[in-house]
N, C-alpha and C. Protein backbone atom coordinates (compact mmCIF):
# COMPACT_ATOMS: atom_id res chain seq x y z
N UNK A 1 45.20 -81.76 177.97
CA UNK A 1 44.79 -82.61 179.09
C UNK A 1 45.49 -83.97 178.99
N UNK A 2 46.20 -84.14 180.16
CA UNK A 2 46.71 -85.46 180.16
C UNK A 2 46.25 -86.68 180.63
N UNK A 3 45.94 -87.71 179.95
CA UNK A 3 45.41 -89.03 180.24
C UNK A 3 45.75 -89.64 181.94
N UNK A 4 45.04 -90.27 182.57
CA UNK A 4 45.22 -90.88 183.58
C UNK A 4 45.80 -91.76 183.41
N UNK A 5 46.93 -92.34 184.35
CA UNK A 5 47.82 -93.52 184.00
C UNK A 5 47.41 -94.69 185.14
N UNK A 6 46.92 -95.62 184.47
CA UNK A 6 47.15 -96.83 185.61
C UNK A 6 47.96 -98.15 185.43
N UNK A 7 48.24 -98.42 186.58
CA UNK A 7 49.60 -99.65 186.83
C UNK A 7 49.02 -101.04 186.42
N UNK A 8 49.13 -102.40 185.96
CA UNK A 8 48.24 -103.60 186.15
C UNK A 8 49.47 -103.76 187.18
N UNK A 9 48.80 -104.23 188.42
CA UNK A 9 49.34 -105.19 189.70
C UNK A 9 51.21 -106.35 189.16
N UNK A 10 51.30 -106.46 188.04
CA UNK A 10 52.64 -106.96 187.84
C UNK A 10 53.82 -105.63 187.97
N UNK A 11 53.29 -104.70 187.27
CA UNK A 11 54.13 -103.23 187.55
C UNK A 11 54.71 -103.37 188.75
N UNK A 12 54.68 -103.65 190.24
CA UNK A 12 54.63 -103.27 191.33
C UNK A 12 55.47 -104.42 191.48
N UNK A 13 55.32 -106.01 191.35
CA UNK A 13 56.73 -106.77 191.77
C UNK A 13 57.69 -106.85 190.47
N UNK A 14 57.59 -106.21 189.02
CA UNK A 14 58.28 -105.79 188.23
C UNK A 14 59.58 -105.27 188.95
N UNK A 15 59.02 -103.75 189.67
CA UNK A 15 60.01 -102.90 190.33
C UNK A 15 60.98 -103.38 191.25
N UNK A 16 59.53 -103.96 192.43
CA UNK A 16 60.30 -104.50 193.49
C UNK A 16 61.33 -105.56 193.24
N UNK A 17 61.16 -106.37 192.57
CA UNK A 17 62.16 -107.49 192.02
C UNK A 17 63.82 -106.71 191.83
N UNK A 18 63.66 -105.85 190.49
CA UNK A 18 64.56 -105.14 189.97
C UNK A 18 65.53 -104.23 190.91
N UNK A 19 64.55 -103.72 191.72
CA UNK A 19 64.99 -102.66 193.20
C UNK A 19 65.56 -103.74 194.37
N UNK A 20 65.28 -104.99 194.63
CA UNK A 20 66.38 -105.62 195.19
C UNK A 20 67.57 -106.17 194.62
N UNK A 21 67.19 -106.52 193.36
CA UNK A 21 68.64 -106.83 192.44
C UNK A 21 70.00 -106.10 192.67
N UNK A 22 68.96 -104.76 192.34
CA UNK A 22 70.36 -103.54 192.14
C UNK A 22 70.50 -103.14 193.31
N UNK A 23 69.97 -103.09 194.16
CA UNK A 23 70.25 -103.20 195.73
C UNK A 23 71.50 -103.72 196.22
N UNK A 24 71.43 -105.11 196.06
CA UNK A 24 72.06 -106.05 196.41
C UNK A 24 73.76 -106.15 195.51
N UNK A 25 73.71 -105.62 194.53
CA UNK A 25 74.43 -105.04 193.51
C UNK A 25 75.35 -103.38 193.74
N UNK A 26 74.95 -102.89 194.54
CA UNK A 26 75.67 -101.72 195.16
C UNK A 26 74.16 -100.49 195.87
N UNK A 27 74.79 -100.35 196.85
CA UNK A 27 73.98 -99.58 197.87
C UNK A 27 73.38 -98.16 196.93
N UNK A 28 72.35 -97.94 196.99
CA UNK A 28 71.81 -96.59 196.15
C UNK A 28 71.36 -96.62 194.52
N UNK A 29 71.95 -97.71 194.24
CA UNK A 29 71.80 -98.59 193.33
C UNK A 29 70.04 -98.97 192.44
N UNK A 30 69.39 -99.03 193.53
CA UNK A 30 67.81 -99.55 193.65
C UNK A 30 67.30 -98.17 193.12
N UNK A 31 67.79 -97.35 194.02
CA UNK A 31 67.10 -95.78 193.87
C UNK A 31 67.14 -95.29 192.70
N UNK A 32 68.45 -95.29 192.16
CA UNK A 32 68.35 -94.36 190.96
C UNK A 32 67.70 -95.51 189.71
N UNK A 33 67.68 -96.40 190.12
CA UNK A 33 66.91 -97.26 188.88
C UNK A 33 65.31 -96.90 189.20
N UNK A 34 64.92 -97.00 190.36
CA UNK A 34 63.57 -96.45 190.91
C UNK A 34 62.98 -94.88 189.98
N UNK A 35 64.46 -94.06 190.11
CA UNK A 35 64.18 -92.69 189.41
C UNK A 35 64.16 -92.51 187.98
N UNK A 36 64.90 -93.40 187.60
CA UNK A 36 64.49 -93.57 186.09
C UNK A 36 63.75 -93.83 185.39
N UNK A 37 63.04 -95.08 186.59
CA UNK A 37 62.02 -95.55 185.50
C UNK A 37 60.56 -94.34 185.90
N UNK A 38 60.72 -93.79 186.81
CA UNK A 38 59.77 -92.89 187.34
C UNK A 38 59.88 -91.70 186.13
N UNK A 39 61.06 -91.41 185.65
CA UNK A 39 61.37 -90.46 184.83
C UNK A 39 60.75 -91.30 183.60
N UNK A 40 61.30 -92.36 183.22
CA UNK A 40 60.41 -93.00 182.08
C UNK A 40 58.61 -93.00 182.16
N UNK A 41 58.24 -93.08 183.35
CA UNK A 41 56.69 -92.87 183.61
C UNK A 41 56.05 -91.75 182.80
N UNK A 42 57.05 -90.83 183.00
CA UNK A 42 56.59 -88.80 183.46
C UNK A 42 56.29 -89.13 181.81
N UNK A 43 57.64 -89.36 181.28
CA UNK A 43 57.86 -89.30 179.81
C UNK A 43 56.64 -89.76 178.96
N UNK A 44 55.82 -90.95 179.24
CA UNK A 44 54.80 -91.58 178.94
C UNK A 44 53.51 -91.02 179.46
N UNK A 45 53.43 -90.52 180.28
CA UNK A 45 52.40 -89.89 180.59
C UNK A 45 51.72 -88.41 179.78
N UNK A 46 53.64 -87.70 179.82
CA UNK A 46 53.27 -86.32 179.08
C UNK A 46 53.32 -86.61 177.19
N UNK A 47 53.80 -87.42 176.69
CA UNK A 47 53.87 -87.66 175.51
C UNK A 47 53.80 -89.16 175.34
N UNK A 48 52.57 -89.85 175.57
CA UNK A 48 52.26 -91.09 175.09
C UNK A 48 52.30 -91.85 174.04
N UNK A 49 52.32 -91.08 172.93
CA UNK A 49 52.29 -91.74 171.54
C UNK A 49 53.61 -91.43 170.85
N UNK A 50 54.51 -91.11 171.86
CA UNK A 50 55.61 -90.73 171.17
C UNK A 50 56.87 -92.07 171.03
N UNK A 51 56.59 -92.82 171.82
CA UNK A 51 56.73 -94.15 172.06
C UNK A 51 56.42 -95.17 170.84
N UNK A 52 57.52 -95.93 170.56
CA UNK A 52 57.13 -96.80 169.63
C UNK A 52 56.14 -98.03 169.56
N UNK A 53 55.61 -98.75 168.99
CA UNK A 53 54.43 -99.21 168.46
C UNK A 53 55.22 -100.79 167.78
N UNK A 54 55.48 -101.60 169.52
CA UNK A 54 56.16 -103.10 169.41
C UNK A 54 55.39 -104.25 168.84
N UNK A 55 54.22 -103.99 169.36
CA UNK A 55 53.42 -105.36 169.27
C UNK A 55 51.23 -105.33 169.06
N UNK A 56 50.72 -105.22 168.30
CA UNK A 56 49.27 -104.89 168.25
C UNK A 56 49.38 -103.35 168.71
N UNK A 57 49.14 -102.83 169.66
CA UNK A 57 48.76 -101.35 170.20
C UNK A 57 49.46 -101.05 171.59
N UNK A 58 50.85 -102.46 171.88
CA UNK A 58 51.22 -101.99 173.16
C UNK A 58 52.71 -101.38 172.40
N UNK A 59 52.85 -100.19 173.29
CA UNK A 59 54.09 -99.40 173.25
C UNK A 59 55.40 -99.16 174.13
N UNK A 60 56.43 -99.63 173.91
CA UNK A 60 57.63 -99.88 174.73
C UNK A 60 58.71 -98.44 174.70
N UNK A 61 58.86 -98.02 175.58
CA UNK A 61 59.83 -96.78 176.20
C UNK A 61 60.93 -97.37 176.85
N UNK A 62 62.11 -97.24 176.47
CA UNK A 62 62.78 -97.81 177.48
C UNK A 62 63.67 -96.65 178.61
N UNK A 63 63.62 -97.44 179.80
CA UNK A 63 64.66 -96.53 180.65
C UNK A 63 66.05 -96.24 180.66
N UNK A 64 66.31 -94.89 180.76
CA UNK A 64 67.77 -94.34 180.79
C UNK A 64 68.21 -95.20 181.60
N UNK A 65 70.02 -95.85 181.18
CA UNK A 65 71.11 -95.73 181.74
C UNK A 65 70.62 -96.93 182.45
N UNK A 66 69.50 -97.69 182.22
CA UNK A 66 69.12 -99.57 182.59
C UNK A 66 68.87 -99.72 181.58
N UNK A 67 69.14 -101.56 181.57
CA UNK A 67 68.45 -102.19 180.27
C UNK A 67 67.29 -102.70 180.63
N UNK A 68 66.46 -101.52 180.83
CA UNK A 68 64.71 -102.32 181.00
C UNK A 68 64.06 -101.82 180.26
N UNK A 69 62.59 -101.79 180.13
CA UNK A 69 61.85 -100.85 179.11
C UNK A 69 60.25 -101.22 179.86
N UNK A 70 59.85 -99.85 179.70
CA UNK A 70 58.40 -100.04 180.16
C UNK A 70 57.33 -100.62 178.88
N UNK A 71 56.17 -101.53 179.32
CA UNK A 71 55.84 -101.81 177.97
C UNK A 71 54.04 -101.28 178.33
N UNK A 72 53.47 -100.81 177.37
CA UNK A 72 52.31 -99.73 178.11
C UNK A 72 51.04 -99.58 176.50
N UNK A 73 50.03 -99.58 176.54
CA UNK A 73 48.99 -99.19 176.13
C UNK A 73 48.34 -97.66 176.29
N UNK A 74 48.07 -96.75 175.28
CA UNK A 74 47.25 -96.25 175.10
C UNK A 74 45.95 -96.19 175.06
N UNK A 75 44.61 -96.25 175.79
CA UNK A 75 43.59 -96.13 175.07
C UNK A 75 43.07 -94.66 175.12
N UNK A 76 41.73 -94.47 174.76
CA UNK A 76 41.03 -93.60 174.67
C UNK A 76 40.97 -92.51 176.04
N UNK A 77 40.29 -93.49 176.86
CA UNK A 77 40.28 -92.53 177.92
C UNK A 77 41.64 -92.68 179.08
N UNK A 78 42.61 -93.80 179.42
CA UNK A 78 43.31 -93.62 180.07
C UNK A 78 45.10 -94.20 179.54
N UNK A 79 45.82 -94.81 180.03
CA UNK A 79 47.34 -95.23 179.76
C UNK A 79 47.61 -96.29 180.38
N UNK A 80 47.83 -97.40 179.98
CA UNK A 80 47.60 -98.61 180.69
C UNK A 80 49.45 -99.29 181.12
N UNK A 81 50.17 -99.01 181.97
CA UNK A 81 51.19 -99.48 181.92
C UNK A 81 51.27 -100.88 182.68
N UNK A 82 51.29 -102.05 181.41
CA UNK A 82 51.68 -103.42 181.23
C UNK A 82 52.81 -103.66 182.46
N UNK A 83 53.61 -103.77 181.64
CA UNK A 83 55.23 -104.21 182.48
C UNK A 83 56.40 -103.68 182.93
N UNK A 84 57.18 -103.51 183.48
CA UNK A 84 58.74 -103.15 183.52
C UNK A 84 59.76 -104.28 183.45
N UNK A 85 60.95 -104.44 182.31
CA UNK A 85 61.25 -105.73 181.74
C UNK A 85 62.49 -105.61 181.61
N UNK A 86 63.26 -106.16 181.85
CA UNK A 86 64.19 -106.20 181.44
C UNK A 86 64.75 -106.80 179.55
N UNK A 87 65.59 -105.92 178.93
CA UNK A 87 64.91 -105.47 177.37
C UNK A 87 65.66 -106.86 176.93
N UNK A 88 66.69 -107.31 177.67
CA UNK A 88 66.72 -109.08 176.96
C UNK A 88 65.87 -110.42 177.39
N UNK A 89 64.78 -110.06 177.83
CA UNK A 89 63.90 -110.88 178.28
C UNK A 89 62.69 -111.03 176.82
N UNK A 90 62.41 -112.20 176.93
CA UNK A 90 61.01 -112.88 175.87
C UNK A 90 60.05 -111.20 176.24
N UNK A 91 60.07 -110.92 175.14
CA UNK A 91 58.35 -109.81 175.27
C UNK A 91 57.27 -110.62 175.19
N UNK A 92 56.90 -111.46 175.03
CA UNK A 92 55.95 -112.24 174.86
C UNK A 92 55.43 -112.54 176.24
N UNK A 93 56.38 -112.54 177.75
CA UNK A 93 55.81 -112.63 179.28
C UNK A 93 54.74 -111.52 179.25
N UNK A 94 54.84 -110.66 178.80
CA UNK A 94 53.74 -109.49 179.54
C UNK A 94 52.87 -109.29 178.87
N UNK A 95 51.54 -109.28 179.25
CA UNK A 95 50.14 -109.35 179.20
C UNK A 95 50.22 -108.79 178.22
N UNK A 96 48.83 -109.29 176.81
CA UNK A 96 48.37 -108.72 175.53
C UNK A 96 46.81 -108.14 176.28
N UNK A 97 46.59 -107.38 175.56
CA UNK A 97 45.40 -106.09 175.50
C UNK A 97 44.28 -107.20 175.83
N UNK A 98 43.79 -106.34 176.95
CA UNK A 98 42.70 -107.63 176.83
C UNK A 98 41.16 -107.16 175.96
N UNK A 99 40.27 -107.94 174.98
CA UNK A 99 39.44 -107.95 174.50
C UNK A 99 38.16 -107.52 175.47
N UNK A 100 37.66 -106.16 174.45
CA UNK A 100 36.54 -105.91 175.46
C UNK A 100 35.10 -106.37 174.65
């Protein structure tokens, strides 16, 4: 049984940001970065812990053929995906685990 995955609200102008970059950078461009990191999703979803272990309990995957990397939590009952980053950027921008 595979864990439910949910986005925190930065995920979403993460993309969009990145998807006009490469946009703007050559036509079709946006898309296949769109499909990668979607392919990086699948990857995290079906094998979560296979992912390395960056910082306390959050885990970074990075995407094929971009230099970004998804940065994402495990818990118990679901998969918490943090950020989409570009991999020469401060890791320190995207949200730590929050205390329950």
């Amino acid at each position: 049984m595979t864990l439910p995955v949910v986005y925190r609200r930065r995920v979403q102008s993460d993309l969009a940001a990145v998807f006009d970059w490469y946009e703007e950078h050559g036509s079709g461009l946006g898309e296949q970065f769109l499909s990668s990191v979607c392919s990086t999703f699948k990857s995290i979803e079906d094998f979560p812990e296979m992912f390395a272990v960056v910082h306390g309990s959050v885990r970074r995957a990075t995407v094929v053929r971009f230099p970004f990397a998804v940065f994402y939590l495990v818990e118990a009952s679901r998969i918490v995906i943090l950020r989409v980053l570009h991999t020469s950027r401060d890791p320190r921008i995207w949200p730590h685990a929050r205390k329950k």
